[in-house]
PDB file of N, CA and C in Angstrom:
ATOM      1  N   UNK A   1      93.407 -73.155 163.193  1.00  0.00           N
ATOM      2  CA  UNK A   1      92.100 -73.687 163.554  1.00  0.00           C
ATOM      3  C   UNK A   1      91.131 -73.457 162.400  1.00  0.00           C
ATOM      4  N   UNK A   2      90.489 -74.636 162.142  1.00  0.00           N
ATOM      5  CA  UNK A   2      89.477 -74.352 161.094  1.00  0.00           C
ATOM      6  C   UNK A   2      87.978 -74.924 161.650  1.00  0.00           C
ATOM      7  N   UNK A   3      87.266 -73.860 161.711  1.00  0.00           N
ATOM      8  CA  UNK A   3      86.198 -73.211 162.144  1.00  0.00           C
ATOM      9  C   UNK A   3      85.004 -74.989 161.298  1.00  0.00           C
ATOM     10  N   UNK A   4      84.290 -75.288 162.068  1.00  0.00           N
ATOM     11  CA  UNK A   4      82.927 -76.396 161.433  1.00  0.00           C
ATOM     12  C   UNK A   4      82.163 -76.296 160.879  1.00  0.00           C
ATOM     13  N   UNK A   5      81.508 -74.519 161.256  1.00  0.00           N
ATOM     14  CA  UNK A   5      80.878 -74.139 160.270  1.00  0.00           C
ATOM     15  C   UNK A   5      79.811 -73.496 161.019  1.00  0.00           C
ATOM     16  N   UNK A   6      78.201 -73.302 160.825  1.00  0.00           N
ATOM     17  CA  UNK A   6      77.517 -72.395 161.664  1.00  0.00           C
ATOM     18  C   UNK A   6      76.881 -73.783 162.044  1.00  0.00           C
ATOM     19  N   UNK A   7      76.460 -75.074 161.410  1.00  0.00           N
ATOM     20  CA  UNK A   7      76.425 -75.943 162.492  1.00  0.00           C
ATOM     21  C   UNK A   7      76.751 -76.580 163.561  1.00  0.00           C
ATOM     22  N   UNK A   8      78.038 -76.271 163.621  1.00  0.00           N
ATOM     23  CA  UNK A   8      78.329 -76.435 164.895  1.00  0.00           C
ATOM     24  C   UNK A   8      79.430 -75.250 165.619  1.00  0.00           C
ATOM     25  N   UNK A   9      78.796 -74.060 166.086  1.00  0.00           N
ATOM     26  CA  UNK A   9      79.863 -73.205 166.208  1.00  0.00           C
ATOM     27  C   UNK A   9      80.359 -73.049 167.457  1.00  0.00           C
ATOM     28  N   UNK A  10      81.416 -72.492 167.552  1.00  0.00           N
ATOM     29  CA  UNK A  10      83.094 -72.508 168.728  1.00  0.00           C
ATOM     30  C   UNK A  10      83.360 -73.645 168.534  1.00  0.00           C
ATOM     31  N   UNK A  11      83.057 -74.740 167.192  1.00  0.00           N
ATOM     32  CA  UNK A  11      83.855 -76.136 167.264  1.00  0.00           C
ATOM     33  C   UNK A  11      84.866 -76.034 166.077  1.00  0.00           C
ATOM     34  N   UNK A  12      85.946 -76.497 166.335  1.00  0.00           N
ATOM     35  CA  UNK A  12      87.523 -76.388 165.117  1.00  0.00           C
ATOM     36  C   UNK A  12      88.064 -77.640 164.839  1.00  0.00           C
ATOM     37  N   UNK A  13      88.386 -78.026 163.738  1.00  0.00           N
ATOM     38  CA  UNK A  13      89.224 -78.644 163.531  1.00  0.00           C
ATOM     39  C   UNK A  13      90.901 -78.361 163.448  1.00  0.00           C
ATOM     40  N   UNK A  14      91.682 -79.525 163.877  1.00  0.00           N
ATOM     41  CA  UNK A  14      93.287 -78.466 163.865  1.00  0.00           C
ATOM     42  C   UNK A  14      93.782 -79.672 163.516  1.00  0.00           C
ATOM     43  N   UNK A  15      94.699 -79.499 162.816  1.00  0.00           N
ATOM     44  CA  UNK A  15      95.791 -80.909 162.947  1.00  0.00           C
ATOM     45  C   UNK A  15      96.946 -81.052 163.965  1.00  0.00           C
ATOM     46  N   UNK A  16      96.670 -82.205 164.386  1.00  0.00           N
ATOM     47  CA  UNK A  16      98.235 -82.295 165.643  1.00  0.00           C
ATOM     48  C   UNK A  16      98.498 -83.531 165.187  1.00  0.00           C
ATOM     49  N   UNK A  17      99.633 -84.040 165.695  1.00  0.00           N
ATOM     50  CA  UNK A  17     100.636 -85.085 165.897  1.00  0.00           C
ATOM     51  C   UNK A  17      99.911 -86.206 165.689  1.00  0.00           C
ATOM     52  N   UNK A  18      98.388 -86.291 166.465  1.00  0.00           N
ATOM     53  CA  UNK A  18      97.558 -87.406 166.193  1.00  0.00           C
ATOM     54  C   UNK A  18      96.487 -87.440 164.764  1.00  0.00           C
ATOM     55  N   UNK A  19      96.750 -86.904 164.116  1.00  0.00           N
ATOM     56  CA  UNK A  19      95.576 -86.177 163.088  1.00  0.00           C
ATOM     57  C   UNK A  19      94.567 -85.126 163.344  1.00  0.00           C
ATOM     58  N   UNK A  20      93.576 -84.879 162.549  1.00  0.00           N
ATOM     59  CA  UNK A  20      92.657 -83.977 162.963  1.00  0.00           C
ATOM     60  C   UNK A  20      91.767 -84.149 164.323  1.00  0.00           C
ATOM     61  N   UNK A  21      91.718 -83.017 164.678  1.00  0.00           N
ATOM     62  CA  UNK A  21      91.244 -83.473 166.484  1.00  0.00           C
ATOM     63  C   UNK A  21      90.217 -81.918 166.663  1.00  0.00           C
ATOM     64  N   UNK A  22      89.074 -81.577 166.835  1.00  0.00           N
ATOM     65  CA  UNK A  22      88.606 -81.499 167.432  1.00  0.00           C
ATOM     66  C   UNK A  22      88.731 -80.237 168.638  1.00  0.00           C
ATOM     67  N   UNK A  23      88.491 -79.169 168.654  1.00  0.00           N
ATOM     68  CA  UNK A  23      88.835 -77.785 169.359  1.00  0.00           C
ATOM     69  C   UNK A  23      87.284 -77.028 169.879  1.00  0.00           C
ATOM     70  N   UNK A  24      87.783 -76.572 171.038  1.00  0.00           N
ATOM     71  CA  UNK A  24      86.685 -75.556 171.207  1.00  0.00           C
ATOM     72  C   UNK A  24      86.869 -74.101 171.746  1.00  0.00           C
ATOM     73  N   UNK A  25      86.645 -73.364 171.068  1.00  0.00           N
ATOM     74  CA  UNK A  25      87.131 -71.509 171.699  1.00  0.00           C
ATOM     75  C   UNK A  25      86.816 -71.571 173.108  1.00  0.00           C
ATOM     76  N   UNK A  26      87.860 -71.972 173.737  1.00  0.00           N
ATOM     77  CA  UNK A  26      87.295 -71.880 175.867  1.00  0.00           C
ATOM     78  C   UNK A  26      86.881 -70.270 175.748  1.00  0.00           C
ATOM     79  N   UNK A  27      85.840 -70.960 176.639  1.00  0.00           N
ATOM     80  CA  UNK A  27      84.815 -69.759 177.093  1.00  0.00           C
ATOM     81  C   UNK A  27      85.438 -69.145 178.507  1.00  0.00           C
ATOM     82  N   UNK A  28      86.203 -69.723 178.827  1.00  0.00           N
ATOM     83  CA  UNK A  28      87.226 -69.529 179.810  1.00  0.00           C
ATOM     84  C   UNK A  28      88.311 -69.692 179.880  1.00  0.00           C
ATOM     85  N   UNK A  29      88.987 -68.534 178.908  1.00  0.00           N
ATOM     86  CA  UNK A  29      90.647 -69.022 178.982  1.00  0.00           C
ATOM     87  C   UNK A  29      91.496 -69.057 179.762  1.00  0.00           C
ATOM     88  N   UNK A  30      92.772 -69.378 179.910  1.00  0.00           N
ATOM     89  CA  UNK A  30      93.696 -69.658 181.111  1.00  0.00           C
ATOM     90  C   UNK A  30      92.801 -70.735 182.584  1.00  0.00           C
ATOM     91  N   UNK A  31      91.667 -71.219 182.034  1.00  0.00           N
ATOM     92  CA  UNK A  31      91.252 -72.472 182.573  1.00  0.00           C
ATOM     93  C   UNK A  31      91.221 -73.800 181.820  1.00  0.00           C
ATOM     94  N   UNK A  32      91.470 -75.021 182.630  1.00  0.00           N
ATOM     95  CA  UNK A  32      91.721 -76.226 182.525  1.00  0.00           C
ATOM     96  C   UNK A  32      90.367 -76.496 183.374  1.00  0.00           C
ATOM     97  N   UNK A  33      89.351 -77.570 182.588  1.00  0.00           N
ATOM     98  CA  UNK A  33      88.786 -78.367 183.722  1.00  0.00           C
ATOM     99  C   UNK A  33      89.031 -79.899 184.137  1.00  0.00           C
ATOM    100  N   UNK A  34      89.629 -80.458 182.906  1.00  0.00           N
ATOM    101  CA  UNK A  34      89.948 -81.826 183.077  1.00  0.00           C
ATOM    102  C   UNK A  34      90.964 -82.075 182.314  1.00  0.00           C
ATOM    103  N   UNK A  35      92.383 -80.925 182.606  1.00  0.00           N
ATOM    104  CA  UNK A  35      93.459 -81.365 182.177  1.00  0.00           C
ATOM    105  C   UNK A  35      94.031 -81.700 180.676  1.00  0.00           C
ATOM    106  N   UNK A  36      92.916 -80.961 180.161  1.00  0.00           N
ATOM    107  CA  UNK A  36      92.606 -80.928 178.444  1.00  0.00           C
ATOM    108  C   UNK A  36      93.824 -80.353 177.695  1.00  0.00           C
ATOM    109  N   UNK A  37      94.106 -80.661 176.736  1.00  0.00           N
ATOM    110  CA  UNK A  37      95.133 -80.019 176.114  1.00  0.00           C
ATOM    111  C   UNK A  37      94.688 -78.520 175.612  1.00  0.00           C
ATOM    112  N   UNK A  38      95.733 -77.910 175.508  1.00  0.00           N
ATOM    113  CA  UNK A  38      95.216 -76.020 175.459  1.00  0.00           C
ATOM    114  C   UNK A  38      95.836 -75.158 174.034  1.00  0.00           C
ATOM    115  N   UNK A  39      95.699 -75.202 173.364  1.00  0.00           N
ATOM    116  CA  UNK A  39      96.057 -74.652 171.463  1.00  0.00           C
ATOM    117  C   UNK A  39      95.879 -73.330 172.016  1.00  0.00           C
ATOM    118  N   UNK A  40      97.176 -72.406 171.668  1.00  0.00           N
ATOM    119  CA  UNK A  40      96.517 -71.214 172.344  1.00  0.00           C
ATOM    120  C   UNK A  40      97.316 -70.317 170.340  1.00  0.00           C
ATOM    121  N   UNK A  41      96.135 -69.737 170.390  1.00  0.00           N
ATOM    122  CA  UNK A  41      96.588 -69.028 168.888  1.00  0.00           C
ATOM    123  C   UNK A  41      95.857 -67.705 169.525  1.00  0.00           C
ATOM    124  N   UNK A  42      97.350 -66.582 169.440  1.00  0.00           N
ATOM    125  CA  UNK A  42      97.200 -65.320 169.586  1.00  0.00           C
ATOM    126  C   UNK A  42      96.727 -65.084 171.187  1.00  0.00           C
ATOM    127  N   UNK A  43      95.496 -64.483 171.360  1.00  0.00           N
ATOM    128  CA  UNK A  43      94.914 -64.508 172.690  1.00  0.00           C
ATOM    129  C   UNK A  43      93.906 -65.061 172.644  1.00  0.00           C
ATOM    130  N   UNK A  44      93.541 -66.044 172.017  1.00  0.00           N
ATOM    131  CA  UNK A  44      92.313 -67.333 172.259  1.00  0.00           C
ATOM    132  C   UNK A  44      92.951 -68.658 172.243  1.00  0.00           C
ATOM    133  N   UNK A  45      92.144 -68.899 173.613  1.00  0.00           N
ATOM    134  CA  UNK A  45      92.630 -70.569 173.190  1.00  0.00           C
ATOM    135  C   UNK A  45      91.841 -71.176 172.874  1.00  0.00           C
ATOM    136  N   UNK A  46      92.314 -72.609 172.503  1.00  0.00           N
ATOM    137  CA  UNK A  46      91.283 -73.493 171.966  1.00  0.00           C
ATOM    138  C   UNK A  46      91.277 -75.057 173.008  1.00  0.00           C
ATOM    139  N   UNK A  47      90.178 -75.599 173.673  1.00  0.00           N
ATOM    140  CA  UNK A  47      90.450 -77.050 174.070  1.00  0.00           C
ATOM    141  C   UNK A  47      90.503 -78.031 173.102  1.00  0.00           C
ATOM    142  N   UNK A  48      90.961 -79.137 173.678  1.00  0.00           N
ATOM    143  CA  UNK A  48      90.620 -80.409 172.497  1.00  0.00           C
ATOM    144  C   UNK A  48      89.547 -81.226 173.436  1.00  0.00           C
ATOM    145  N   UNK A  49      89.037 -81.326 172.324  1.00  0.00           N
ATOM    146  CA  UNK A  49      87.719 -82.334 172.748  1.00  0.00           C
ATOM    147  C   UNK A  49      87.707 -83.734 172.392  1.00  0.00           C
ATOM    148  N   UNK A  50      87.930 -84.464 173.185  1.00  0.00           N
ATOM    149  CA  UNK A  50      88.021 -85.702 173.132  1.00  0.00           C
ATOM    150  C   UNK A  50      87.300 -86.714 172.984  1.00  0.00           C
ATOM    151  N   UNK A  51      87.076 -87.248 171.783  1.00  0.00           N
ATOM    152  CA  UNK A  51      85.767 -88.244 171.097  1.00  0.00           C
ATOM    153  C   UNK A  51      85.795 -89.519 172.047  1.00  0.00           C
ATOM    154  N   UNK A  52      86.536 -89.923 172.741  1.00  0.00           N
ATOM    155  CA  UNK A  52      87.042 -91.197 173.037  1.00  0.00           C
ATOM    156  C   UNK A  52      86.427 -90.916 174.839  1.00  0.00           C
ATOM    157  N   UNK A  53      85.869 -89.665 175.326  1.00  0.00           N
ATOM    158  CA  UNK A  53      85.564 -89.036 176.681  1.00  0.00           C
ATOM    159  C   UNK A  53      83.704 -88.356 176.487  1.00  0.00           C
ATOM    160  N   UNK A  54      83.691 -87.853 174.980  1.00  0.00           N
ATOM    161  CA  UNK A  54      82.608 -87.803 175.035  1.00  0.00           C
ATOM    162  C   UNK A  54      81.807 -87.969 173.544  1.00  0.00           C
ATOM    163  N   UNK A  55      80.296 -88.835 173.855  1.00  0.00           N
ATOM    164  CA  UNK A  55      79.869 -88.966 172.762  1.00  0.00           C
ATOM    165  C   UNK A  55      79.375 -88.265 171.738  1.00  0.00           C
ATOM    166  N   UNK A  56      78.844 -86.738 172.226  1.00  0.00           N
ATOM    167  CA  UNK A  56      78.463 -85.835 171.307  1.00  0.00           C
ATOM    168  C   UNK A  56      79.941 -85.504 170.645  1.00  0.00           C
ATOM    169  N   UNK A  57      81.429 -84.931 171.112  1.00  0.00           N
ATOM    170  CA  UNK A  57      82.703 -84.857 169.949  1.00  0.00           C
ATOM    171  C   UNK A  57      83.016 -86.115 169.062  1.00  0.00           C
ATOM    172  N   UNK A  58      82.242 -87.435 169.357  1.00  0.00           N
ATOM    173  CA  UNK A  58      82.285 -88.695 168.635  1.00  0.00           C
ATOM    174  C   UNK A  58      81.626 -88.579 167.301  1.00  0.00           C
ATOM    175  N   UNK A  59      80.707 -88.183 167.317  1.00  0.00           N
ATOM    176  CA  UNK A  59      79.713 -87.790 166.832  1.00  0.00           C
ATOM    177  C   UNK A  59      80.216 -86.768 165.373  1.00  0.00           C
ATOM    178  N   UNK A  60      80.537 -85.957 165.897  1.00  0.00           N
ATOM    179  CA  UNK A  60      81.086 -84.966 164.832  1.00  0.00           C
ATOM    180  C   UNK A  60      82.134 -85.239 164.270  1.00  0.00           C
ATOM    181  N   UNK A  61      82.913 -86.182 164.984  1.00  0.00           N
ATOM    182  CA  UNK A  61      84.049 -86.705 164.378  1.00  0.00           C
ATOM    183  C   UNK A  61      83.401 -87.814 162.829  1.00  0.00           C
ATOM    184  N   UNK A  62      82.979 -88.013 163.668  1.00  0.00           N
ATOM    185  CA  UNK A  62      82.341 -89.406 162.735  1.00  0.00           C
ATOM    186  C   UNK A  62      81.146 -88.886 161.347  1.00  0.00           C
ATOM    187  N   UNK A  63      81.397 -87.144 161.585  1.00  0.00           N
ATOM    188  CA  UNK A  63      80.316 -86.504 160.469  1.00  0.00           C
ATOM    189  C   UNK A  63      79.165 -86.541 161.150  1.00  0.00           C
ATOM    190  N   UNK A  64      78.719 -86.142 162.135  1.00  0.00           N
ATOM    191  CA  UNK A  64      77.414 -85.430 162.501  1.00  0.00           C
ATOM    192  C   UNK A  64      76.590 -84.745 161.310  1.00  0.00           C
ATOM    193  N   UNK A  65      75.313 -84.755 160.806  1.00  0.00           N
ATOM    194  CA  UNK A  65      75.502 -83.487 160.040  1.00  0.00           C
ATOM    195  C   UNK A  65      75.293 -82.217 160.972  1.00  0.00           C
ATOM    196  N   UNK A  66      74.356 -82.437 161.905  1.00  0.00           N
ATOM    197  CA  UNK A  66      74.362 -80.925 162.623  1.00  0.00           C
ATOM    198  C   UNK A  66      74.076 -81.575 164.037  1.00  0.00           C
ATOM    199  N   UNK A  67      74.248 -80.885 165.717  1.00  0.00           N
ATOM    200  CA  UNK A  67      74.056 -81.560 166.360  1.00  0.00           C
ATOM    201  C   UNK A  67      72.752 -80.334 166.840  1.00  0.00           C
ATOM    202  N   UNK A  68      71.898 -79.237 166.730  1.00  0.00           N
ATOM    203  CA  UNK A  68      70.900 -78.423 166.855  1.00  0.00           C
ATOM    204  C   UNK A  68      71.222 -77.546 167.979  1.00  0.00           C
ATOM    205  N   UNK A  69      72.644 -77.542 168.378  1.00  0.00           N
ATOM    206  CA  UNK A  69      73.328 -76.294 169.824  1.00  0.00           C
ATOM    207  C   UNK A  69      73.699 -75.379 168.698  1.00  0.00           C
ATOM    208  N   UNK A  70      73.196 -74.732 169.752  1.00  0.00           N
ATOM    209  CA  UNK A  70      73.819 -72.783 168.695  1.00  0.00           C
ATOM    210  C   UNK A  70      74.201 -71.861 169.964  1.00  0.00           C
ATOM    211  N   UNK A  71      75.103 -71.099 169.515  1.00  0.00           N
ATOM    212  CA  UNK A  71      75.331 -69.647 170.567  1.00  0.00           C
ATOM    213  C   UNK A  71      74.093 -69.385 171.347  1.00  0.00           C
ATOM    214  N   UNK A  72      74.274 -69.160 172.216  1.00  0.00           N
ATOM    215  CA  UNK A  72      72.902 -68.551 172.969  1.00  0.00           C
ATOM    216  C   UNK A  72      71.866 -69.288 173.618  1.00  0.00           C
ATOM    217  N   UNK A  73      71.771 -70.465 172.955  1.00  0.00           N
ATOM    218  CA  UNK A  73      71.190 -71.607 173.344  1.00  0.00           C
ATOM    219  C   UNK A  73      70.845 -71.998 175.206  1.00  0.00           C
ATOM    220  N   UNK A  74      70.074 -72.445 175.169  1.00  0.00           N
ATOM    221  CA  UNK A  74      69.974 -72.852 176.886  1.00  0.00           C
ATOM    222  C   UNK A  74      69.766 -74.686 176.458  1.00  0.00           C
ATOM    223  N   UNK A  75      70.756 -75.050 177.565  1.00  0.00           N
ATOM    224  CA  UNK A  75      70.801 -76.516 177.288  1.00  0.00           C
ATOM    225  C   UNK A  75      70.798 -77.269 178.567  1.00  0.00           C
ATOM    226  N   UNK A  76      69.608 -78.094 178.602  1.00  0.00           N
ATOM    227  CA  UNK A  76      69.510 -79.125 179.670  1.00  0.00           C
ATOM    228  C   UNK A  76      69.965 -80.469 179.586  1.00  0.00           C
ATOM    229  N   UNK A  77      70.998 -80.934 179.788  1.00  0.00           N
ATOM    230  CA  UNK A  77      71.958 -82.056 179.926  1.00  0.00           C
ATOM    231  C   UNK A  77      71.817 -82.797 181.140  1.00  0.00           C
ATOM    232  N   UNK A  78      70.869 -84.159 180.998  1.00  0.00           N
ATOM    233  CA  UNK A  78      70.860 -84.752 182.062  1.00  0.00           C
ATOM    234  C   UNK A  78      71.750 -86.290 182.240  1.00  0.00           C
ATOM    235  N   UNK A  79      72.405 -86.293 183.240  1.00  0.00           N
ATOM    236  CA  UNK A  79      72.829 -87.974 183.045  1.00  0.00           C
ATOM    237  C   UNK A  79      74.359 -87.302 183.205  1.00  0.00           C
ATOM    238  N   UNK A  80      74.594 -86.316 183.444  1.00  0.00           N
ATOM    239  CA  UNK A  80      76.112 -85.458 182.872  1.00  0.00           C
ATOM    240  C   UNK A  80      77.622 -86.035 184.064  1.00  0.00           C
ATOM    241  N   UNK A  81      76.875 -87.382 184.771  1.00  0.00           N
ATOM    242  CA  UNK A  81      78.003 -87.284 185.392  1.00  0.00           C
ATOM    243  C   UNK A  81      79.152 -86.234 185.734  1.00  0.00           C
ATOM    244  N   UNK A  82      80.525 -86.671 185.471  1.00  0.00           N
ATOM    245  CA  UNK A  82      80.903 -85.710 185.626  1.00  0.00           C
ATOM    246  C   UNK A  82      81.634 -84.322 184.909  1.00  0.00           C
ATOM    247  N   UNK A  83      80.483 -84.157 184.004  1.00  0.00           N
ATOM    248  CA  UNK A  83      80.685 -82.939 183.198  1.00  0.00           C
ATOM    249  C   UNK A  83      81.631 -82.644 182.100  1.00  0.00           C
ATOM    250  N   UNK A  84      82.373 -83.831 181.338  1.00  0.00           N
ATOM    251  CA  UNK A  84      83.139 -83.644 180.471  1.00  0.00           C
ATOM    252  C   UNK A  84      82.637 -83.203 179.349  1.00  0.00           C
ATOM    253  N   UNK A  85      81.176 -83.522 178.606  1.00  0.00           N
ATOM    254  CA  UNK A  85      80.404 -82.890 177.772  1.00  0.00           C
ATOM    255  C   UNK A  85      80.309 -81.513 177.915  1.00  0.00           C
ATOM    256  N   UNK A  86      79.070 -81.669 179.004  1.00  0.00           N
ATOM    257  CA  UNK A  86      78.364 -79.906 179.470  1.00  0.00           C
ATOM    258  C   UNK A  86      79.308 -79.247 179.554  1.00  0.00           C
ATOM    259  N   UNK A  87      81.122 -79.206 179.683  1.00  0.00           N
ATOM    260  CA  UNK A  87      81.958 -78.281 179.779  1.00  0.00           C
ATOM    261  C   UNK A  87      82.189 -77.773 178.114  1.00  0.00           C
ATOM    262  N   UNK A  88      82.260 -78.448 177.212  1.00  0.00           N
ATOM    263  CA  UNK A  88      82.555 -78.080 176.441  1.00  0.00           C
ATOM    264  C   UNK A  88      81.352 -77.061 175.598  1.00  0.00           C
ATOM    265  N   UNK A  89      80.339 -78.255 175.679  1.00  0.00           N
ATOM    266  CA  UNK A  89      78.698 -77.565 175.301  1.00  0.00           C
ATOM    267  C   UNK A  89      78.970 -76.518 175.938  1.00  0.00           C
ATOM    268  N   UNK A  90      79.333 -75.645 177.068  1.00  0.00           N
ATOM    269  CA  UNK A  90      79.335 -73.703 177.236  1.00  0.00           C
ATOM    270  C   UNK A  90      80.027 -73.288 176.606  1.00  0.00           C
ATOM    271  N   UNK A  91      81.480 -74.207 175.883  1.00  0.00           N
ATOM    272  CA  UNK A  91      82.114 -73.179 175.202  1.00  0.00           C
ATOM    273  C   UNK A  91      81.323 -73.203 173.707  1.00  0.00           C
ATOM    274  N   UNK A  92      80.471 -73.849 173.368  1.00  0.00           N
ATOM    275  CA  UNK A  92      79.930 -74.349 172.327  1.00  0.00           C
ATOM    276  C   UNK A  92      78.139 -72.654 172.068  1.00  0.00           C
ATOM    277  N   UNK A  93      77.821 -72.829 173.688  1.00  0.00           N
ATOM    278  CA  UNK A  93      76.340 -72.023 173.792  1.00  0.00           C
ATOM    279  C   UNK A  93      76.993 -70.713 173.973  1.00  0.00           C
ATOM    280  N   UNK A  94      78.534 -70.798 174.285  1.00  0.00           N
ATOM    281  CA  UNK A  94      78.879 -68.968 174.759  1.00  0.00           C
ATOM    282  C   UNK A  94      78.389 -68.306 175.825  1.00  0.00           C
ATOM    283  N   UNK A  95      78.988 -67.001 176.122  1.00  0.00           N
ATOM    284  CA  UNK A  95      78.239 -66.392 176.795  1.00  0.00           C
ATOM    285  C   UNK A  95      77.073 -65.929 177.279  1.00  0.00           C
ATOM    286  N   UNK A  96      76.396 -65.690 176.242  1.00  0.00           N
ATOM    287  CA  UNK A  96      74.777 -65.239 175.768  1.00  0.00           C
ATOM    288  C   UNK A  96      74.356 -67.495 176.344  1.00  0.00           C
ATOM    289  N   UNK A  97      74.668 -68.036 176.074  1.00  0.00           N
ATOM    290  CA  UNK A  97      74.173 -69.399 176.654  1.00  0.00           C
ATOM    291  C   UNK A  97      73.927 -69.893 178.076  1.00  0.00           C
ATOM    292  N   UNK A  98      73.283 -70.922 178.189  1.00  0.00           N
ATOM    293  CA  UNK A  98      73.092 -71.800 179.829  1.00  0.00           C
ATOM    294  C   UNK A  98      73.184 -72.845 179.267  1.00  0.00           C
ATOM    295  N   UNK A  99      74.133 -73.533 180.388  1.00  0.00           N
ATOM    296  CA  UNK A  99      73.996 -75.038 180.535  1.00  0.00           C
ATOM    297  C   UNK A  99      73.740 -75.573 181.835  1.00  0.00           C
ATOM    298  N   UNK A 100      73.415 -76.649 181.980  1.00  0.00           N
ATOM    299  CA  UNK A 100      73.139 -77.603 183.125  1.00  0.00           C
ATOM    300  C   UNK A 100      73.539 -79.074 183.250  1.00  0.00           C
ATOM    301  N   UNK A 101      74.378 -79.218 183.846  1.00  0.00           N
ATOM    302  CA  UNK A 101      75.249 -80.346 183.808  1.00  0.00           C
ATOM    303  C   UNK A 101      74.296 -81.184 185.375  1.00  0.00           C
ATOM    304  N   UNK A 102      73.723 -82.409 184.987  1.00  0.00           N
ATOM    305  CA  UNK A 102      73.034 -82.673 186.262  1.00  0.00           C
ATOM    306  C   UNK A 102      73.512 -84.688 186.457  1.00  0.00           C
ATOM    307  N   UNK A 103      73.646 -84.669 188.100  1.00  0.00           N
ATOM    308  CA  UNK A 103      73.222 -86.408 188.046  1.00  0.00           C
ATOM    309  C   UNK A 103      72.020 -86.492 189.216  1.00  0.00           C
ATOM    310  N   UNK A 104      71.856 -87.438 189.192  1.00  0.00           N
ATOM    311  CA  UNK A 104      70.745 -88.313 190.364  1.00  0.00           C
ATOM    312  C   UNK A 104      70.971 -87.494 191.789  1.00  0.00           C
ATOM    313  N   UNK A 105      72.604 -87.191 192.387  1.00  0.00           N
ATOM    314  CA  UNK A 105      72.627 -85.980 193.586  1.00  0.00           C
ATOM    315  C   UNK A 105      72.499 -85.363 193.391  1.00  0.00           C
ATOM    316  N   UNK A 106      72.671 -84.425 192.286  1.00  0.00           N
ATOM    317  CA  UNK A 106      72.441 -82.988 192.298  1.00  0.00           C
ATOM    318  C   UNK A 106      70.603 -83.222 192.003  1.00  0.00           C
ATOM    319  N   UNK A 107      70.122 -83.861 191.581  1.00  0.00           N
ATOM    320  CA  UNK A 107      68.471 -83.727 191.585  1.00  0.00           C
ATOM    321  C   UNK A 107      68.433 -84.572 193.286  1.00  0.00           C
ATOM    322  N   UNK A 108      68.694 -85.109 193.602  1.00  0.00           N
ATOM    323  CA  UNK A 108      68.259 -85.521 194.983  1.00  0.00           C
ATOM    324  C   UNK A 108      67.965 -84.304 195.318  1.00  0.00           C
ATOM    325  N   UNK A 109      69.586 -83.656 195.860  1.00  0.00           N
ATOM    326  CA  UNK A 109      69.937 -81.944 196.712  1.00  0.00           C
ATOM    327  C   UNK A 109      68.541 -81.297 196.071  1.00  0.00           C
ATOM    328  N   UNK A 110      68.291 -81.030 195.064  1.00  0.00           N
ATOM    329  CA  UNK A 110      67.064 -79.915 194.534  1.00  0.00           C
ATOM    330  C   UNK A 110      65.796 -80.191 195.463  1.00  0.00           C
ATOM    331  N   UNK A 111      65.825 -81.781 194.934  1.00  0.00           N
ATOM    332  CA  UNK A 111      64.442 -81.687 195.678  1.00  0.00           C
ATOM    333  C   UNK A 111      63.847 -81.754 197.178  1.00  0.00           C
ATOM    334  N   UNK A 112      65.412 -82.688 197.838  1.00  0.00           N
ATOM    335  CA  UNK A 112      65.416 -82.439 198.806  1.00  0.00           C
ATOM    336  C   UNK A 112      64.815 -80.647 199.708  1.00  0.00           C
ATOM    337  N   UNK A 113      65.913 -79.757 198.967  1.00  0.00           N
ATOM    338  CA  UNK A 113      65.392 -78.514 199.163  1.00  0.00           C
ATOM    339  C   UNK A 113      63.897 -77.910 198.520  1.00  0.00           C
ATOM    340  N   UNK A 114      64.096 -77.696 197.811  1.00  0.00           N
ATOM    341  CA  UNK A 114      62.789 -77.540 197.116  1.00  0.00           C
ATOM    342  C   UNK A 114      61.558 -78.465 198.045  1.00  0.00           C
ATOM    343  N   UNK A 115      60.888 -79.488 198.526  1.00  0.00           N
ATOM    344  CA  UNK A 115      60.101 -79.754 199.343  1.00  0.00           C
ATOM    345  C   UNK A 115      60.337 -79.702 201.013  1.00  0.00           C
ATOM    346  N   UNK A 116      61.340 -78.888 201.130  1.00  0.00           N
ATOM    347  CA  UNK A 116      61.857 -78.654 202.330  1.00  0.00           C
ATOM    348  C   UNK A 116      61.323 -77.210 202.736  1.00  0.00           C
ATOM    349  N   UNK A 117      61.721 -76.467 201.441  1.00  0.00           N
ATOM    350  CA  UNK A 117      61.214 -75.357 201.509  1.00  0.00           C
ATOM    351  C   UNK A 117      59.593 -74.898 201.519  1.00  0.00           C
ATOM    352  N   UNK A 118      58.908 -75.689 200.400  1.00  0.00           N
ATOM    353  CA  UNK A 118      57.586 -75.426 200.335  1.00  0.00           C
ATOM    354  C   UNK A 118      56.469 -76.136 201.611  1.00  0.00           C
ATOM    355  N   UNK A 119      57.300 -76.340 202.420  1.00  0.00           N
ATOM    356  CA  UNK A 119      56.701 -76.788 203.734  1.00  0.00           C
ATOM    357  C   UNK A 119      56.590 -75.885 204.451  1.00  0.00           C
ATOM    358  N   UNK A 120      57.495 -74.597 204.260  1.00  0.00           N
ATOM    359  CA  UNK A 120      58.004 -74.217 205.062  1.00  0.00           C
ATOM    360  C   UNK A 120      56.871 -72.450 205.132  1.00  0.00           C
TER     361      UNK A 120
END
């Protein structure tokens, strides 16, 4: 695995079968969320991130120069359907990070509650 650099960090490049592809240090190893392929070197694994699933790994593929996520970071991701980005973006913000993966129901549910409550 070769590391992107401090602009974009927990992101790797590796070579496989298909050419250079794209890795991220799971922030949760021995988990799968969408059946991702799993590079496991030593006791870290790595996901592949798939440019062709999401547009920010398109992006870097294609030479991003920087995309402005760092370790630690808190990141609000709206529009996230169903979370193939925002999964990777945590392995991207780390531990010390937040993310928020949101669509149109999950803000319905909020506000639904949220003015349910302040009635109350």
């Amino acid at each position: 695995m070769n590391p992107l650099g401090p602009k974009f960090p927990n992101v790797f490049e590796h070579e496989t079968d298909k050419g250079k592809s794209l890795f991220t240090k799971s922030l949760l190893p021995g988990t799968k969320h969408f059946e991702e392929f799993i590079q496991k070197e030593g006791e870290q694994e790595f996901r592949f991130w798939d440019p062709f699933k999401s547009k920010l790994a398109a992006a870097i593929v294609k030479r991003l120069a920087q995309c402005g996520i760092k370790e630690g970071d808190k990141v609000l991701y709206l529009g996230a359907s169903h979370g193939y980005t925002p999964s990777f973006m945590s392995d991207v913000v780390g531990k010390k990070g937040f993310g928020i993966k949101s669509t149109a129901a999950v803000f319905q549910n909020f506000f639904e509650f949220f003015f349910s409550s302040a009635r109350s």
